[in-house]
PDB file of N, CA and C in Angstrom:
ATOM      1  N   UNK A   1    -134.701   3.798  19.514  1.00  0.00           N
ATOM      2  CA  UNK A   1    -133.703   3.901  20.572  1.00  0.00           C
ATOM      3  C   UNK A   1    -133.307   2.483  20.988  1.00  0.00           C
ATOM      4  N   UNK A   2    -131.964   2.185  21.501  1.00  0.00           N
ATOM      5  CA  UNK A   2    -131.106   0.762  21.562  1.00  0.00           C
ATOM      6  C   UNK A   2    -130.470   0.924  23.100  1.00  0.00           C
ATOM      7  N   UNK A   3    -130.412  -0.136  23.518  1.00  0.00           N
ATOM      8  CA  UNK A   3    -129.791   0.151  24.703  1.00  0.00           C
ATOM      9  C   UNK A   3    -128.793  -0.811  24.833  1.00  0.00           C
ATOM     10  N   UNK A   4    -127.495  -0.337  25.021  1.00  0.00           N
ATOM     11  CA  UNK A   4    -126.232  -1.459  24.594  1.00  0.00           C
ATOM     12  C   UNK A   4    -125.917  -1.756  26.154  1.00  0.00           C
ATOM     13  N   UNK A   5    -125.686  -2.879  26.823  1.00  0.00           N
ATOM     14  CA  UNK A   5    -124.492  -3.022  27.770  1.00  0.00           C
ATOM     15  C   UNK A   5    -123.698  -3.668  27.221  1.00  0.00           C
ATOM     16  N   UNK A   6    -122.701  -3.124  28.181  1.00  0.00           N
ATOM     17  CA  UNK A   6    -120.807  -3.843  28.242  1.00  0.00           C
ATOM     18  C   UNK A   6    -120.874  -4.419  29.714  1.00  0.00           C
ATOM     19  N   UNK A   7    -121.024  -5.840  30.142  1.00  0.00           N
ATOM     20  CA  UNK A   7    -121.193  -5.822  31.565  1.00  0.00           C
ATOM     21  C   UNK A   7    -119.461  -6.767  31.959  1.00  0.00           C
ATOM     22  N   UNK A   8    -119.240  -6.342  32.984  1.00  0.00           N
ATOM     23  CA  UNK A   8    -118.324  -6.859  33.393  1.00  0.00           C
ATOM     24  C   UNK A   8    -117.184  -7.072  33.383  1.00  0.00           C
ATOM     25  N   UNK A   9    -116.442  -5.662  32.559  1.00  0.00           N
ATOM     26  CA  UNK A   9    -115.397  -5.532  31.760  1.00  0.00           C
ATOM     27  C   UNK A   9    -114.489  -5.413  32.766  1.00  0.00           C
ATOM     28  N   UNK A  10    -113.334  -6.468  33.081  1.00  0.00           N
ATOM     29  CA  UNK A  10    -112.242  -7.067  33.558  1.00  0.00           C
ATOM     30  C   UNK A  10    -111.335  -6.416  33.029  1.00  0.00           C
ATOM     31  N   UNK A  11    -110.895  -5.260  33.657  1.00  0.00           N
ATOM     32  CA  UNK A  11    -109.278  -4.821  33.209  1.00  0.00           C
ATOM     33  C   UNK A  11    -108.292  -4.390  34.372  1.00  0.00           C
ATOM     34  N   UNK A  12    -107.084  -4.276  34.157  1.00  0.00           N
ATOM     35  CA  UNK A  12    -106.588  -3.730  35.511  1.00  0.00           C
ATOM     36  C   UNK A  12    -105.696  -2.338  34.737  1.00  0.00           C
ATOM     37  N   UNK A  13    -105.777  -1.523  36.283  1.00  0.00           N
ATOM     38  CA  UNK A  13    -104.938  -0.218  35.664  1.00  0.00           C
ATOM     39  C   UNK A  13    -104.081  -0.369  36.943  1.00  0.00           C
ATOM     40  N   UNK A  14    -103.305   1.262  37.198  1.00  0.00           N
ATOM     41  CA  UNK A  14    -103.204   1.753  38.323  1.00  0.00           C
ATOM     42  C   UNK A  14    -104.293   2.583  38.829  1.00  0.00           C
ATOM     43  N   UNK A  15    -104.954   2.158  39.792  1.00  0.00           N
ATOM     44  CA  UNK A  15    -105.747   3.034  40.676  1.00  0.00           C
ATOM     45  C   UNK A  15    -105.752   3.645  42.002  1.00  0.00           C
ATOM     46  N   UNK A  16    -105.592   4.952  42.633  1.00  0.00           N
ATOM     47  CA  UNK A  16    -105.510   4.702  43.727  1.00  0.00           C
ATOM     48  C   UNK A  16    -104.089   5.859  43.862  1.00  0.00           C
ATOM     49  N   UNK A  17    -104.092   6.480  45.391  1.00  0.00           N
ATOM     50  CA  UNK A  17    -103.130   6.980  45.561  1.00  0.00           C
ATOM     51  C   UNK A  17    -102.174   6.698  46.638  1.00  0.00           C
ATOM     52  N   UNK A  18    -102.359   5.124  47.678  1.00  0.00           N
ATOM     53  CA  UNK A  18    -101.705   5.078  48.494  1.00  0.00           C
ATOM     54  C   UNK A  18    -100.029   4.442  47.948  1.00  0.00           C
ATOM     55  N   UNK A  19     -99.239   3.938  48.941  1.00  0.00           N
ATOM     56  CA  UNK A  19     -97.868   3.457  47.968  1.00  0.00           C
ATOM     57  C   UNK A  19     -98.079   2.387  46.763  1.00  0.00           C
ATOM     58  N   UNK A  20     -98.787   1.269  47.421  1.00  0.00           N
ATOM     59  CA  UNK A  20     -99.297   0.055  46.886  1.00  0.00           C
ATOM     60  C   UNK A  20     -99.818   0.156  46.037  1.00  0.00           C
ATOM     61  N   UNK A  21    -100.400   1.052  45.892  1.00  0.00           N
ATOM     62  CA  UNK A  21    -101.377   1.357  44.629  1.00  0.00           C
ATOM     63  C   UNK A  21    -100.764   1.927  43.598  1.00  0.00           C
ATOM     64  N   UNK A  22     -99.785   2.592  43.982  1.00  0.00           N
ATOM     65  CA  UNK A  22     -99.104   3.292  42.543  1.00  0.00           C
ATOM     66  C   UNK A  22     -98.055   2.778  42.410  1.00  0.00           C
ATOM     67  N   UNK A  23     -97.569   1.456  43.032  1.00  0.00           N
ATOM     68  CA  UNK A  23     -96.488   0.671  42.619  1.00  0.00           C
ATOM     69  C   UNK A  23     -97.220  -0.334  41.887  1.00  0.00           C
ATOM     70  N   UNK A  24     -98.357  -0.956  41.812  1.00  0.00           N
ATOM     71  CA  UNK A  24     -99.049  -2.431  41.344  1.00  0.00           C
ATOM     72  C   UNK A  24    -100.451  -1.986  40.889  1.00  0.00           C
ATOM     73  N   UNK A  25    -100.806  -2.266  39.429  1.00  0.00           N
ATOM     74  CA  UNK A  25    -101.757  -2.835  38.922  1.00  0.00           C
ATOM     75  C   UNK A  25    -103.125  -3.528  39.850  1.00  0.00           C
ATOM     76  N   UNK A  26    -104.002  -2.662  39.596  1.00  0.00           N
ATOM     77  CA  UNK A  26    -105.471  -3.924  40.194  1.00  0.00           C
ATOM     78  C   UNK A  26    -106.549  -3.732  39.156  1.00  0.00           C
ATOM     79  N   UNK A  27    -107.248  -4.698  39.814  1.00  0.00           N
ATOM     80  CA  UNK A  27    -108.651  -5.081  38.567  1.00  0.00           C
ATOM     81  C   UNK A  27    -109.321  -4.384  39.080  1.00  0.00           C
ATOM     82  N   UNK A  28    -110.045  -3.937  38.207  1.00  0.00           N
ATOM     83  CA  UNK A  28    -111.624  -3.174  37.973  1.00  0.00           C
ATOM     84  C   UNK A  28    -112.565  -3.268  37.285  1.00  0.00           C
ATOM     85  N   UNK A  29    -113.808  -3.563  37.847  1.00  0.00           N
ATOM     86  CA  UNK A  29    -114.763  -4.108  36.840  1.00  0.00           C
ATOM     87  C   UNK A  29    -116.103  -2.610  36.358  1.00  0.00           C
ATOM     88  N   UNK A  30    -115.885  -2.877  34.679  1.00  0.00           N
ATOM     89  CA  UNK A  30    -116.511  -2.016  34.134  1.00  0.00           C
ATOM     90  C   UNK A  30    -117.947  -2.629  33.764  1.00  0.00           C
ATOM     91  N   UNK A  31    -119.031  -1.208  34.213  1.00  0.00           N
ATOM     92  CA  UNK A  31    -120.657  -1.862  33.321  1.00  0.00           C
ATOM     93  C   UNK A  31    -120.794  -0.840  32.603  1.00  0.00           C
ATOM     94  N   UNK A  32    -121.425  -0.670  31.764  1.00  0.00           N
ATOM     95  CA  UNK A  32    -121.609   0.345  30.825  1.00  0.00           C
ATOM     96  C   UNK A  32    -123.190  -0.004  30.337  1.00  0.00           C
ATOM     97  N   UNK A  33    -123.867   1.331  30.277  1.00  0.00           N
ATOM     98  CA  UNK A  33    -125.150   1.197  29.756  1.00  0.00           C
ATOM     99  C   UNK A  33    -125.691   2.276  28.897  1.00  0.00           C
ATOM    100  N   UNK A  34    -125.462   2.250  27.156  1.00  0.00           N
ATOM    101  CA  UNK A  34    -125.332   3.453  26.262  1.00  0.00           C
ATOM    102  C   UNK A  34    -127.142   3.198  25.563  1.00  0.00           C
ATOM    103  N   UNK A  35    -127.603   3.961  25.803  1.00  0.00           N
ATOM    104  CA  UNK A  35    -128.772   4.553  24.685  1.00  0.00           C
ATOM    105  C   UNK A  35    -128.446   5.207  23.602  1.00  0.00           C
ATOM    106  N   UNK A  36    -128.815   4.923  22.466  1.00  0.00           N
ATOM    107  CA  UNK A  36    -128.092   4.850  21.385  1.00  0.00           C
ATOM    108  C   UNK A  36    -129.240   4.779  19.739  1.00  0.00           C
ATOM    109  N   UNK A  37    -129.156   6.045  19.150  1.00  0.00           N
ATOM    110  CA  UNK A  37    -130.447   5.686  17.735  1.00  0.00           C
ATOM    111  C   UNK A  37    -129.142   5.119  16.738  1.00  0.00           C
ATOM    112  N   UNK A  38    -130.697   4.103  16.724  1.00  0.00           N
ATOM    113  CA  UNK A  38    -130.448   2.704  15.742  1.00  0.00           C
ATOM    114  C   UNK A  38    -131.203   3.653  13.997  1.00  0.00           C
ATOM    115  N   UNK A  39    -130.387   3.888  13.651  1.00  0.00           N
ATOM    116  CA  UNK A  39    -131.367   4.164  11.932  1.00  0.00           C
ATOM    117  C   UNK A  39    -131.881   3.440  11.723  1.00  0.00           C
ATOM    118  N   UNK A  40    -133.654   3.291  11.670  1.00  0.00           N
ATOM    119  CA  UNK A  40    -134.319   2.343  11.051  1.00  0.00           C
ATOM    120  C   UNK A  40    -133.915   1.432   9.270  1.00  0.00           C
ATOM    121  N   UNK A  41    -132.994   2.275   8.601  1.00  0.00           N
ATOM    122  CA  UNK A  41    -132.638   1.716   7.830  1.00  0.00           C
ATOM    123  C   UNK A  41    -131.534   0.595   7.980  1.00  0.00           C
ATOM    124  N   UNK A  42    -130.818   0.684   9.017  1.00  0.00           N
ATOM    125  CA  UNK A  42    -130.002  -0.411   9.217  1.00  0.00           C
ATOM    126  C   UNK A  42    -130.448  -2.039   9.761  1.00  0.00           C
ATOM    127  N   UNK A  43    -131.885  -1.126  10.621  1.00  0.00           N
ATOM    128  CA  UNK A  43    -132.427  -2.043  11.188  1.00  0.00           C
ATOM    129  C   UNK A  43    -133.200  -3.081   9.797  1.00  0.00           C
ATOM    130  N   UNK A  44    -133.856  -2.422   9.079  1.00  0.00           N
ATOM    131  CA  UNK A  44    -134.033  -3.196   7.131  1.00  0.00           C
ATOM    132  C   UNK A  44    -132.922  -4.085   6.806  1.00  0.00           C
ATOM    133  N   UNK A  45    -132.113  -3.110   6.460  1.00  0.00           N
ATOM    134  CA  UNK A  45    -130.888  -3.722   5.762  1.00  0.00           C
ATOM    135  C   UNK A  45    -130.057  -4.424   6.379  1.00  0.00           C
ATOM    136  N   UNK A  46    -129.666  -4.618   7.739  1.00  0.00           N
ATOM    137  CA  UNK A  46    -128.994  -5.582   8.601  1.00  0.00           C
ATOM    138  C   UNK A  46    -127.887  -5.564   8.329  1.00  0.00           C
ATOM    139  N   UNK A  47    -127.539  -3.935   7.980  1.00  0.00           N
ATOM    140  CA  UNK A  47    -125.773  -3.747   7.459  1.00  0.00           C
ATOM    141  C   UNK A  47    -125.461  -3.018   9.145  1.00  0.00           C
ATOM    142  N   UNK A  48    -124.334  -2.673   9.281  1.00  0.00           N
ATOM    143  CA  UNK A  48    -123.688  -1.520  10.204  1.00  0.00           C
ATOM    144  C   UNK A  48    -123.417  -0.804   9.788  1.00  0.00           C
ATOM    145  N   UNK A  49    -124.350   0.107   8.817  1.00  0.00           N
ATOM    146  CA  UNK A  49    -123.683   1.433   8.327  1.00  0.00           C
ATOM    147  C   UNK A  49    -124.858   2.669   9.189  1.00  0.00           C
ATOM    148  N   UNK A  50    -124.181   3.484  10.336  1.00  0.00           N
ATOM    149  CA  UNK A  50    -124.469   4.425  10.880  1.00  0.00           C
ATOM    150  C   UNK A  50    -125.174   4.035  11.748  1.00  0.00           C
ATOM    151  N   UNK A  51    -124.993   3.185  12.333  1.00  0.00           N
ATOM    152  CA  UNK A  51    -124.714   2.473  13.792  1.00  0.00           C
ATOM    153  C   UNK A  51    -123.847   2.707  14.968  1.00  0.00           C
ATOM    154  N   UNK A  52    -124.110   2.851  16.596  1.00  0.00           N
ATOM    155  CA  UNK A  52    -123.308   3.064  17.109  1.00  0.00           C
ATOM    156  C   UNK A  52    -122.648   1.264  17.322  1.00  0.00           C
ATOM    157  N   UNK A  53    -121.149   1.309  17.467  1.00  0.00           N
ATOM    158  CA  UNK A  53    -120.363   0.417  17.402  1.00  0.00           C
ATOM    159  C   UNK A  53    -119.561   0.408  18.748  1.00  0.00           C
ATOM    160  N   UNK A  54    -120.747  -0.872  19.559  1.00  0.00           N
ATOM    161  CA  UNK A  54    -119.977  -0.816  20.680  1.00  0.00           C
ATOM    162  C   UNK A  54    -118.818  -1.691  21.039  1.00  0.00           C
ATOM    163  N   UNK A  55    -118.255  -2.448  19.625  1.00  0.00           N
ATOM    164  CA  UNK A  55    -116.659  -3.242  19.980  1.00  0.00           C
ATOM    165  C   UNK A  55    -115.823  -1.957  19.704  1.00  0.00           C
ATOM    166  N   UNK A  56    -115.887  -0.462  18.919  1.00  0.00           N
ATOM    167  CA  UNK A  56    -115.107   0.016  18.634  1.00  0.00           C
ATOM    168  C   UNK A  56    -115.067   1.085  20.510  1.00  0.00           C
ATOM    169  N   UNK A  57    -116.191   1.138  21.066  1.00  0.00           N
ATOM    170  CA  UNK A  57    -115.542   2.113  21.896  1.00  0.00           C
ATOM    171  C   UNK A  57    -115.614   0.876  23.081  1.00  0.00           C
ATOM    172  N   UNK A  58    -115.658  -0.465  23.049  1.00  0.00           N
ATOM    173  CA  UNK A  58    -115.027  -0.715  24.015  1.00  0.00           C
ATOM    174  C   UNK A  58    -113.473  -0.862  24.098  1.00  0.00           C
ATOM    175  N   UNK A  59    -112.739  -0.786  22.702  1.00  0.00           N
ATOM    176  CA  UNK A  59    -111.603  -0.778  22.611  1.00  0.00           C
ATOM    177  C   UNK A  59    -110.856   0.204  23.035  1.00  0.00           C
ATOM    178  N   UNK A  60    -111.633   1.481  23.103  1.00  0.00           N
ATOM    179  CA  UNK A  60    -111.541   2.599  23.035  1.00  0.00           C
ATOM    180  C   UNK A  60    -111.425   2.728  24.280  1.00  0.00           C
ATOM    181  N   UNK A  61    -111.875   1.659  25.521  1.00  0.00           N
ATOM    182  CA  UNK A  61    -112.203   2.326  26.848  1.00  0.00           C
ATOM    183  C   UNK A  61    -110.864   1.458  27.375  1.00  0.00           C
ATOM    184  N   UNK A  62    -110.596   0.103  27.248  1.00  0.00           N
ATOM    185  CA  UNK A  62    -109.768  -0.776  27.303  1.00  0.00           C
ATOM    186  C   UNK A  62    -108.170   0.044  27.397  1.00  0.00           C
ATOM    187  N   UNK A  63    -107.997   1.021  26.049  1.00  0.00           N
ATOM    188  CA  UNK A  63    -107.186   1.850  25.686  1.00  0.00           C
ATOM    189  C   UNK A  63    -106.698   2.368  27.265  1.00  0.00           C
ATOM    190  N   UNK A  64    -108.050   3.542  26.902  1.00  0.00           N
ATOM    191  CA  UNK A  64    -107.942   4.481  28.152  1.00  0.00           C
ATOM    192  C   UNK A  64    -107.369   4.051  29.308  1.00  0.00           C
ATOM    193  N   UNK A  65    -108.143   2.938  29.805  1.00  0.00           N
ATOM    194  CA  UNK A  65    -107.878   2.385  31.127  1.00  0.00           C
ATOM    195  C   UNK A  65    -106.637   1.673  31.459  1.00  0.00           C
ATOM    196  N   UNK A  66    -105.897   1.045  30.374  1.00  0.00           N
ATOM    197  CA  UNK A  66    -104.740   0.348  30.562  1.00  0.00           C
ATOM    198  C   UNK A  66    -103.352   1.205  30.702  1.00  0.00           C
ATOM    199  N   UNK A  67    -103.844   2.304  29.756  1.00  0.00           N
ATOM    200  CA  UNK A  67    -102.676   3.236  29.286  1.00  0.00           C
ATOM    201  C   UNK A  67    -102.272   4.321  30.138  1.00  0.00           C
ATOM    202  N   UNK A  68    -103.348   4.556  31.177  1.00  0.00           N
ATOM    203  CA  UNK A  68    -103.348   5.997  32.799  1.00  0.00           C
ATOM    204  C   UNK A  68    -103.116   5.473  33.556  1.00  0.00           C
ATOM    205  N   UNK A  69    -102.634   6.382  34.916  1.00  0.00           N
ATOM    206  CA  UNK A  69    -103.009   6.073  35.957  1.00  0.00           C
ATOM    207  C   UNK A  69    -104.136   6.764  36.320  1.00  0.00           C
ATOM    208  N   UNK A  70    -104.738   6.435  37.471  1.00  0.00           N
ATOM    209  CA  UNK A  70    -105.915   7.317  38.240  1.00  0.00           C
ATOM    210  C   UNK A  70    -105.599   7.335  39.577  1.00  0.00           C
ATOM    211  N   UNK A  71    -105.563   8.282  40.308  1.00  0.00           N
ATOM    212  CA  UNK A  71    -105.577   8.363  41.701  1.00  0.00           C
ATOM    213  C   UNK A  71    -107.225   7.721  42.415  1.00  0.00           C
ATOM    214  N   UNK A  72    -107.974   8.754  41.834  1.00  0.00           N
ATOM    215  CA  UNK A  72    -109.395   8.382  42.365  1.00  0.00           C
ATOM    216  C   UNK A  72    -110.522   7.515  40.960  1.00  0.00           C
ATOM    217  N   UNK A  73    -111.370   6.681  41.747  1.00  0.00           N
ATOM    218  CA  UNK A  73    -112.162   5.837  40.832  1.00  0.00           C
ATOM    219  C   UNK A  73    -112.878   7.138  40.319  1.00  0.00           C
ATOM    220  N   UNK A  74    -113.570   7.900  40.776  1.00  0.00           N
ATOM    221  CA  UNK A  74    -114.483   8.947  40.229  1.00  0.00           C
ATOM    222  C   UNK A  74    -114.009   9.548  39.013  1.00  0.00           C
ATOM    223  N   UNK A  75    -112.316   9.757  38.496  1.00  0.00           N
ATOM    224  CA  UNK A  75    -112.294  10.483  38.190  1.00  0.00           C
ATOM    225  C   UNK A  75    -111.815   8.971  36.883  1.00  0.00           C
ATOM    226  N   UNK A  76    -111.619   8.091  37.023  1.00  0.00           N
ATOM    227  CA  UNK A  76    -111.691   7.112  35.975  1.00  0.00           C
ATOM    228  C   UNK A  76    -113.046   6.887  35.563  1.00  0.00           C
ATOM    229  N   UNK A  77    -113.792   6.880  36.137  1.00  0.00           N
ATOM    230  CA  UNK A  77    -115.326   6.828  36.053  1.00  0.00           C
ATOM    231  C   UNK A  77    -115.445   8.241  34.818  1.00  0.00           C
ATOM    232  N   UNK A  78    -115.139   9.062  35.263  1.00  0.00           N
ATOM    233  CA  UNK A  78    -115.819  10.084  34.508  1.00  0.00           C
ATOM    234  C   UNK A  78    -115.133  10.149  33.294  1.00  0.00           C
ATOM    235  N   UNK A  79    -113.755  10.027  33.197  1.00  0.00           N
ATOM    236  CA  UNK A  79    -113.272   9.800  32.175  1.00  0.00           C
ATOM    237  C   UNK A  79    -113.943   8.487  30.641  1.00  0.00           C
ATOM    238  N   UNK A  80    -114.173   7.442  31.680  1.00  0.00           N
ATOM    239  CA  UNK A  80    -114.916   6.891  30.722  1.00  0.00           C
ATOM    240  C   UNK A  80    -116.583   7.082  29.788  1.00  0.00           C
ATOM    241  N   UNK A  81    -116.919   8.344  30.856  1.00  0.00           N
ATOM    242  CA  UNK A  81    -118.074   8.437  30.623  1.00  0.00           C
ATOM    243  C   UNK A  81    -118.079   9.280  29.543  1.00  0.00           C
ATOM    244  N   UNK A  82    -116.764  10.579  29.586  1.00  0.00           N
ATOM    245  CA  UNK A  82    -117.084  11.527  28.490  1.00  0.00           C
ATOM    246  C   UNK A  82    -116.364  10.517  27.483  1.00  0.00           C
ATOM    247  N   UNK A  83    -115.482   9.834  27.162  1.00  0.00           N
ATOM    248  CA  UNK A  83    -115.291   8.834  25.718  1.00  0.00           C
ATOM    249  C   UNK A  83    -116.720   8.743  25.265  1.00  0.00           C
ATOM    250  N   UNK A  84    -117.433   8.263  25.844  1.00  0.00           N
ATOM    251  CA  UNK A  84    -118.465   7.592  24.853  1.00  0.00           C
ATOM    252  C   UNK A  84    -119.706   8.178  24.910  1.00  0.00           C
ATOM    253  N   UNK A  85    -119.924   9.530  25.679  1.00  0.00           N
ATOM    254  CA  UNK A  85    -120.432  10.789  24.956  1.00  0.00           C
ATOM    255  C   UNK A  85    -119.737  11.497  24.175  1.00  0.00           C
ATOM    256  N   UNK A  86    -118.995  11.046  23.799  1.00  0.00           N
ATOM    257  CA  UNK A  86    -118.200  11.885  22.341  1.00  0.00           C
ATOM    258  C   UNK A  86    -119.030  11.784  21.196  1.00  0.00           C
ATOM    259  N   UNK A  87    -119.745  10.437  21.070  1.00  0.00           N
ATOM    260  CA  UNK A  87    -120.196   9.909  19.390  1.00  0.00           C
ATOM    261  C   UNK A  87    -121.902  10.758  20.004  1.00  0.00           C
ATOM    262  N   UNK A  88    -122.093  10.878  18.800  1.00  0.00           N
ATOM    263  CA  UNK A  88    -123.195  12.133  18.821  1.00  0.00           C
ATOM    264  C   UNK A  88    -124.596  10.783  18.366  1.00  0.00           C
ATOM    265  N   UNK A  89    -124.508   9.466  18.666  1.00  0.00           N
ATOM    266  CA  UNK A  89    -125.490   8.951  18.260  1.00  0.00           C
ATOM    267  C   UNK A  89    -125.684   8.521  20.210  1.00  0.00           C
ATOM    268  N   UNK A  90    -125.097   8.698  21.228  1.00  0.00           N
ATOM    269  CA  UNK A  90    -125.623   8.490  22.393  1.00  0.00           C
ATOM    270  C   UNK A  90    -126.474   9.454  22.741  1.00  0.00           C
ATOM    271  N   UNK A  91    -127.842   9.136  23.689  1.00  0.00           N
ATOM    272  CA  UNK A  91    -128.317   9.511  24.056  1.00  0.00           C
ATOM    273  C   UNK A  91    -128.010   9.840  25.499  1.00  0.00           C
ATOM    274  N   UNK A  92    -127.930   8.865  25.982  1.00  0.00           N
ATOM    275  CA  UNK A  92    -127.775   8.787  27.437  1.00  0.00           C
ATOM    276  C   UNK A  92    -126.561   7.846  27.772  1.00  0.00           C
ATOM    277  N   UNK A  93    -125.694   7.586  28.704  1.00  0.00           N
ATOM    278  CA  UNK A  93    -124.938   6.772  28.986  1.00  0.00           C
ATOM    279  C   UNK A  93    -124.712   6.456  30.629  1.00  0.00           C
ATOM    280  N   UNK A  94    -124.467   5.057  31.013  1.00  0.00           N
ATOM    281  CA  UNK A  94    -124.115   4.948  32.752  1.00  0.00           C
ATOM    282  C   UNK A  94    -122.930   4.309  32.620  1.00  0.00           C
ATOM    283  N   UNK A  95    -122.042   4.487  33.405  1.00  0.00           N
ATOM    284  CA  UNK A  95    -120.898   4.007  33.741  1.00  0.00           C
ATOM    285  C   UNK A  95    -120.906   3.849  35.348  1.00  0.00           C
ATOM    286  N   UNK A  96    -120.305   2.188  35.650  1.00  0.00           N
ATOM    287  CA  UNK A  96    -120.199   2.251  36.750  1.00  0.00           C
ATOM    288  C   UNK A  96    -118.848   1.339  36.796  1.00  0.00           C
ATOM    289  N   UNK A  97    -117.749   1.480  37.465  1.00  0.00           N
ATOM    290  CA  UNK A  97    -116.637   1.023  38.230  1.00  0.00           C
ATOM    291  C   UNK A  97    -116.114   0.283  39.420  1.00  0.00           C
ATOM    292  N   UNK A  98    -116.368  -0.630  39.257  1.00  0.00           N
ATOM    293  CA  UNK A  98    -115.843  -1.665  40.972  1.00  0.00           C
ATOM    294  C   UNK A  98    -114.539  -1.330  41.013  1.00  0.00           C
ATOM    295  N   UNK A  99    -114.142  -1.424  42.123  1.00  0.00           N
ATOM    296  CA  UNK A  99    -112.652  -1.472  42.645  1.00  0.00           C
ATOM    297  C   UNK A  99    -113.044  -2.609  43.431  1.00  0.00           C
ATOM    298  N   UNK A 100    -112.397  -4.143  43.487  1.00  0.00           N
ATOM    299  CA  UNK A 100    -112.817  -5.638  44.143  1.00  0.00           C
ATOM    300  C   UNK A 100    -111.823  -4.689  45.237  1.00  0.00           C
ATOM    301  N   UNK A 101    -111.806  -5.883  46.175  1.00  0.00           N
ATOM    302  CA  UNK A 101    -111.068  -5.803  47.713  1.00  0.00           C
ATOM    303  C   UNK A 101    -110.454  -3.997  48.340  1.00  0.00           C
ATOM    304  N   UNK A 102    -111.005  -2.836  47.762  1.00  0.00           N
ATOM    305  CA  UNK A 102    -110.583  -1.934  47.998  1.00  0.00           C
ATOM    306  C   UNK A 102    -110.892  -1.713  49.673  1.00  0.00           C
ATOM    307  N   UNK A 103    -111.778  -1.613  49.921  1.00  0.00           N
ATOM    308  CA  UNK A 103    -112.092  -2.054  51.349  1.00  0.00           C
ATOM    309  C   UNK A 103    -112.112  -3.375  52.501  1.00  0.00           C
ATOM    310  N   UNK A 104    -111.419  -3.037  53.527  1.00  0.00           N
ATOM    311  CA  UNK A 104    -111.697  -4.765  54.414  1.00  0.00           C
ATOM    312  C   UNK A 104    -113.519  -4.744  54.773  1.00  0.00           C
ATOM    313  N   UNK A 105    -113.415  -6.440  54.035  1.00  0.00           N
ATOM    314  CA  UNK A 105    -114.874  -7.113  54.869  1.00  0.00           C
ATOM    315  C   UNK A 105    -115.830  -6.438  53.756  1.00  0.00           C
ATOM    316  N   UNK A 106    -115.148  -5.814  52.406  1.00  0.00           N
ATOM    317  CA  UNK A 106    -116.339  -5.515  51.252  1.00  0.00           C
ATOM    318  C   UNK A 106    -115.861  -6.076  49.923  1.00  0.00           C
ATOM    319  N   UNK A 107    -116.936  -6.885  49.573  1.00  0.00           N
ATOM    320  CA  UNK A 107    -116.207  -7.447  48.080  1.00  0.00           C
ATOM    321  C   UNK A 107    -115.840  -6.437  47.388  1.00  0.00           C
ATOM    322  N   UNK A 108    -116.283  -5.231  46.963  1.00  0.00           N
ATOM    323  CA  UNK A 108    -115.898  -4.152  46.580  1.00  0.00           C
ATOM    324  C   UNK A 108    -116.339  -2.916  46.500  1.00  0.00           C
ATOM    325  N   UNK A 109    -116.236  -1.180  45.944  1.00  0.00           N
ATOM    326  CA  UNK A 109    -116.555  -0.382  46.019  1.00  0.00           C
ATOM    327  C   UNK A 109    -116.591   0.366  44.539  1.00  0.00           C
ATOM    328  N   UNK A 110    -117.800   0.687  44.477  1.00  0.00           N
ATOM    329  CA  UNK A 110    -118.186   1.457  42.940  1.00  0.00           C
ATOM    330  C   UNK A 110    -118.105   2.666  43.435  1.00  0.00           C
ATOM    331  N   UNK A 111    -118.314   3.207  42.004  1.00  0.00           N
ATOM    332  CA  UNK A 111    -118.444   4.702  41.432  1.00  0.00           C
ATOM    333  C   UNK A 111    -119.490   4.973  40.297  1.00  0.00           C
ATOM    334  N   UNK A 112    -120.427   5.345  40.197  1.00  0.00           N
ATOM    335  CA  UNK A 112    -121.474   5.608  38.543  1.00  0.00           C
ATOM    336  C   UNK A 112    -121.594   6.719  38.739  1.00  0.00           C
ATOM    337  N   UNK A 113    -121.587   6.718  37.588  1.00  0.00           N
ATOM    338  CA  UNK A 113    -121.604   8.291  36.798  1.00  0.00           C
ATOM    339  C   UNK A 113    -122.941   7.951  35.552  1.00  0.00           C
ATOM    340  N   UNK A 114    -123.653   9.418  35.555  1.00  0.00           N
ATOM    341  CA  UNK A 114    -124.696   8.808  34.208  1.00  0.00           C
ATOM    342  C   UNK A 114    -124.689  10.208  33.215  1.00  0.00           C
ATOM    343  N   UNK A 115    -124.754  10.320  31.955  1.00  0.00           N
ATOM    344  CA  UNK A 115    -124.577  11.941  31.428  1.00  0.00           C
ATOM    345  C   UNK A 115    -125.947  10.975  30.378  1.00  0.00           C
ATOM    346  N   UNK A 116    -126.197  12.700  30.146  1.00  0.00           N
ATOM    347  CA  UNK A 116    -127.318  12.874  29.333  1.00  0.00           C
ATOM    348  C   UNK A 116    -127.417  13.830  27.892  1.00  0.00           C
ATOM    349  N   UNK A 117    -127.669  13.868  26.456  1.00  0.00           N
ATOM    350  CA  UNK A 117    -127.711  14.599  25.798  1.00  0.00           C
ATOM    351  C   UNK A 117    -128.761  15.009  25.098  1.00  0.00           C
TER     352      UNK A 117
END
C-alpha cells in the first residue's frame, strides 16, 4: 500500500453563489491524500506499468475544476473525491478544499471529504 499526496494545488474556478462570486474567478487550494496498491512487480522493475498515476488524475482534477462552476465548496469537494475513486487501484482517498479570504478575519475555510473502498 502507497500513499500519494497532491498538496497545495493552486487553481481558481467559480465558486460560490453570491453576485461576486459568479461573476469572478477565485483560488482554491487543493490537498489530496490517495492510498493506492503499488504491484510489487513494479516496485522490482521500476517501470509504471499498473501503477496508480497521480500526474494523470491530477490533470484530471485541474480539468474538472477549471471547466465548472460550483455554488457550494462541499459539493466541489465531493466531486473531486468521486474522480479519483473511479480507478479501482484506490483504496482510500481525502480531499480537502480551502476557499482563502471566504470569510472576514479568516485566512480561509475548508471542506474534506474522505471515501473508502
Amino acid at each position: 500500500m502507497a500513499l500519494i499526496r497532491v498538496k497545495n494545488l493552486l487553481l481558481r474556478t467559480y465558486i460560490g453563489f453570491n453576485p461576486e462570486e459568479l461573476a469572478n474567478m477565485q483560488d482554491v487550494v487543493i490537498n489530496i491524500e490517495i492510498e493506492a496498491d503499488i504491484p510489487e512487480e513494479a516496485l522490482l522493475a521500476d517501470e509504471p506499468v499498473g501503477i496508480y498515476n497521480y500526474k494523470t488524475i491530477t490533470k484530471q482534477i485541474i480539468h474538472l475544476v477549471q471547466n465548472n462552476r460550483f455554488k457550494l465548496l462541499e459539493v466541489l469537494t465531493k466531486n473531486i473525491l468521486d474522480l479519483i475513486m473511479t480507478d479501482k487501484l484506490v483504496c482510500r482517498a481525502r480531499v480537502e478544499v480551502d476557499k482563502p479570504h471566504a470569510l472576514r478575519f479568516a485566512e480561509s475555510v475548508s471542506f474534506e471529504m474522505e471515501g473508502r473502498r
